[in-house]
Protein backbone atom coordinates (compact mmCIF):
# COMPACT_ATOMS: atom_id res chain seq x y z
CA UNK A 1 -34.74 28.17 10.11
CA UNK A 2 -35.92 30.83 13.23
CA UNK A 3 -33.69 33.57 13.72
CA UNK A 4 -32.74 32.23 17.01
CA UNK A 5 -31.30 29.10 15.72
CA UNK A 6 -29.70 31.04 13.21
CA UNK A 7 -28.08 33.45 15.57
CA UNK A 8 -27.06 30.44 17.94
CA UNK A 9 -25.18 28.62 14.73
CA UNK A 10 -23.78 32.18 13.47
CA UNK A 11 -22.28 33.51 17.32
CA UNK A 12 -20.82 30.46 17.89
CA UNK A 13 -19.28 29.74 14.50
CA UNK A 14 -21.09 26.78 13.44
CA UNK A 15 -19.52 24.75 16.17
CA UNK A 16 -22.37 24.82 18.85
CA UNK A 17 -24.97 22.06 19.02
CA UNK A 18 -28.34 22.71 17.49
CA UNK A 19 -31.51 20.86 18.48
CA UNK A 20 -32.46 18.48 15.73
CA UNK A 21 -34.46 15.28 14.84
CA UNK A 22 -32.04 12.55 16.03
CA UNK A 23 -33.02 10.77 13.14
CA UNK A 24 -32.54 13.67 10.58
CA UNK A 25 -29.94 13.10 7.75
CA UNK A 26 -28.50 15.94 9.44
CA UNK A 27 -28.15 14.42 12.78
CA UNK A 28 -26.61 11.03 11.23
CA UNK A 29 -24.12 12.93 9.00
CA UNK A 30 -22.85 14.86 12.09
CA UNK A 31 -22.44 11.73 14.33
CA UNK A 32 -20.73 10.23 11.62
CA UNK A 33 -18.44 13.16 11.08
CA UNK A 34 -17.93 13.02 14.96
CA UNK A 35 -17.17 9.21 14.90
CA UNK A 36 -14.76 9.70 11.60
CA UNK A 37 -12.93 12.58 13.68
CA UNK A 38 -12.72 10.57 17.01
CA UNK A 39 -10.87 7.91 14.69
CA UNK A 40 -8.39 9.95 13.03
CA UNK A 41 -7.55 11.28 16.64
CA UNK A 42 -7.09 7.98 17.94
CA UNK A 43 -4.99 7.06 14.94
CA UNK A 44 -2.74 9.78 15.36
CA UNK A 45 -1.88 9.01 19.08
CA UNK A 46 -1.73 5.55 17.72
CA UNK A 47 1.24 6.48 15.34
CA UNK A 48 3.05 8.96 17.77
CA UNK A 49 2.84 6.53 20.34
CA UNK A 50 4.77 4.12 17.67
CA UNK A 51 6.94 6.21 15.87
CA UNK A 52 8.15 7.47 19.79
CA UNK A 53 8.55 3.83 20.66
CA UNK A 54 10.67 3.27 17.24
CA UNK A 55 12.68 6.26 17.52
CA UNK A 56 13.50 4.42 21.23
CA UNK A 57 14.58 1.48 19.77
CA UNK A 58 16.85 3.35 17.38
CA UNK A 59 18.46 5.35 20.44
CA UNK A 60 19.32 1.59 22.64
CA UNK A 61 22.37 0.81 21.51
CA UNK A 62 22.69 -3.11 20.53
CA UNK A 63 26.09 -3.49 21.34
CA UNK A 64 27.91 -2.32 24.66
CA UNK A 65 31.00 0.37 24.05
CA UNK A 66 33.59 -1.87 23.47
CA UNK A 67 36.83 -0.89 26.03
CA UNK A 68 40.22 -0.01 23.81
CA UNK A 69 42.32 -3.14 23.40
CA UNK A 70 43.58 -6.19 21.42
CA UNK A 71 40.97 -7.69 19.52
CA UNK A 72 40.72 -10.19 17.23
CA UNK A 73 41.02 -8.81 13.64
CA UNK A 74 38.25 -8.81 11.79
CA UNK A 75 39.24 -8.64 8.61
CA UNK A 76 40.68 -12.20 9.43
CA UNK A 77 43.96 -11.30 7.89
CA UNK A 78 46.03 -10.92 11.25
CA UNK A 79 45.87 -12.69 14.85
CA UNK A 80 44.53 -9.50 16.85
CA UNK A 81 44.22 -5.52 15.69
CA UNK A 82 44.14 -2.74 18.06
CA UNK A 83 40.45 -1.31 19.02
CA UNK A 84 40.75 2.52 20.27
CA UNK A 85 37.57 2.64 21.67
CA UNK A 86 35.64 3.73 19.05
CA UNK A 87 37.42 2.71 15.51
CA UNK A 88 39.67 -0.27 14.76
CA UNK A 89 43.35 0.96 13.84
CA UNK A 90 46.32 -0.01 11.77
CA UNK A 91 48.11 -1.65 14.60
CA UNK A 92 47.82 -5.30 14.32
CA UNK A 93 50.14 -8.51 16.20
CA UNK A 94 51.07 -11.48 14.27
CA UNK A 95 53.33 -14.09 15.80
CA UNK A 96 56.57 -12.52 14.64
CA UNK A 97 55.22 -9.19 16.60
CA UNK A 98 53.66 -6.09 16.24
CA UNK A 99 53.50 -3.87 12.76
CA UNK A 100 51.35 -1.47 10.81
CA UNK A 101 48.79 -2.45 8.19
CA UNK A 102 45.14 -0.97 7.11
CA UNK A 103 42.38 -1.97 7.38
């Protein structure tokens, strides 16, 4: 190897291109190397790009926020329980009226 090639692969840190025989084991390992990185890149954005896309499923809700109210129970033990907007409560209505009982 000429000093100038070796000063060209030793300023830039190994990372600058070198003339060589296209058809030198060499040359085929780095194009392979190349293609192998270009891959893994593209498989990384790949997975971001899905794990982002999951994440904004997990953020929709399913359900729209239900408004606080008389509800039917459902623990199927009374006619309707009382939703407070975000948690069902211990006020339920039978037919003989309103009264108390957890859920």
């Amino acid at each position: 190897m000429g000093f100038l090639r070796k000063a060209f692969i030793v300023g830039t840190g190994g990372l600058g291109r070198v003339a060589v025989n296209p058809n030198s084991k060499k040359a085929r390992i780095m194009r392979a190397s190349e293609r192998q990185f270009a891959l893994e890149v593209e498989l990384a954005n790949r997975e971001a790009a899905y794990q982002q896309r999951v994440l904004g499923l997990l953020r929709t809700p399913t359900q729209p926020a239900r408004a606080a109210g008389w509800y039917a129970d459902p623990s199927g033990r009374h006619m309707k329980r009382w939703w407070d907007g975000a948690r069902w409560t211990e006020r339920v209505i039978d037919a003989d009226g309103e009264r108390r009982d957890p859920m």
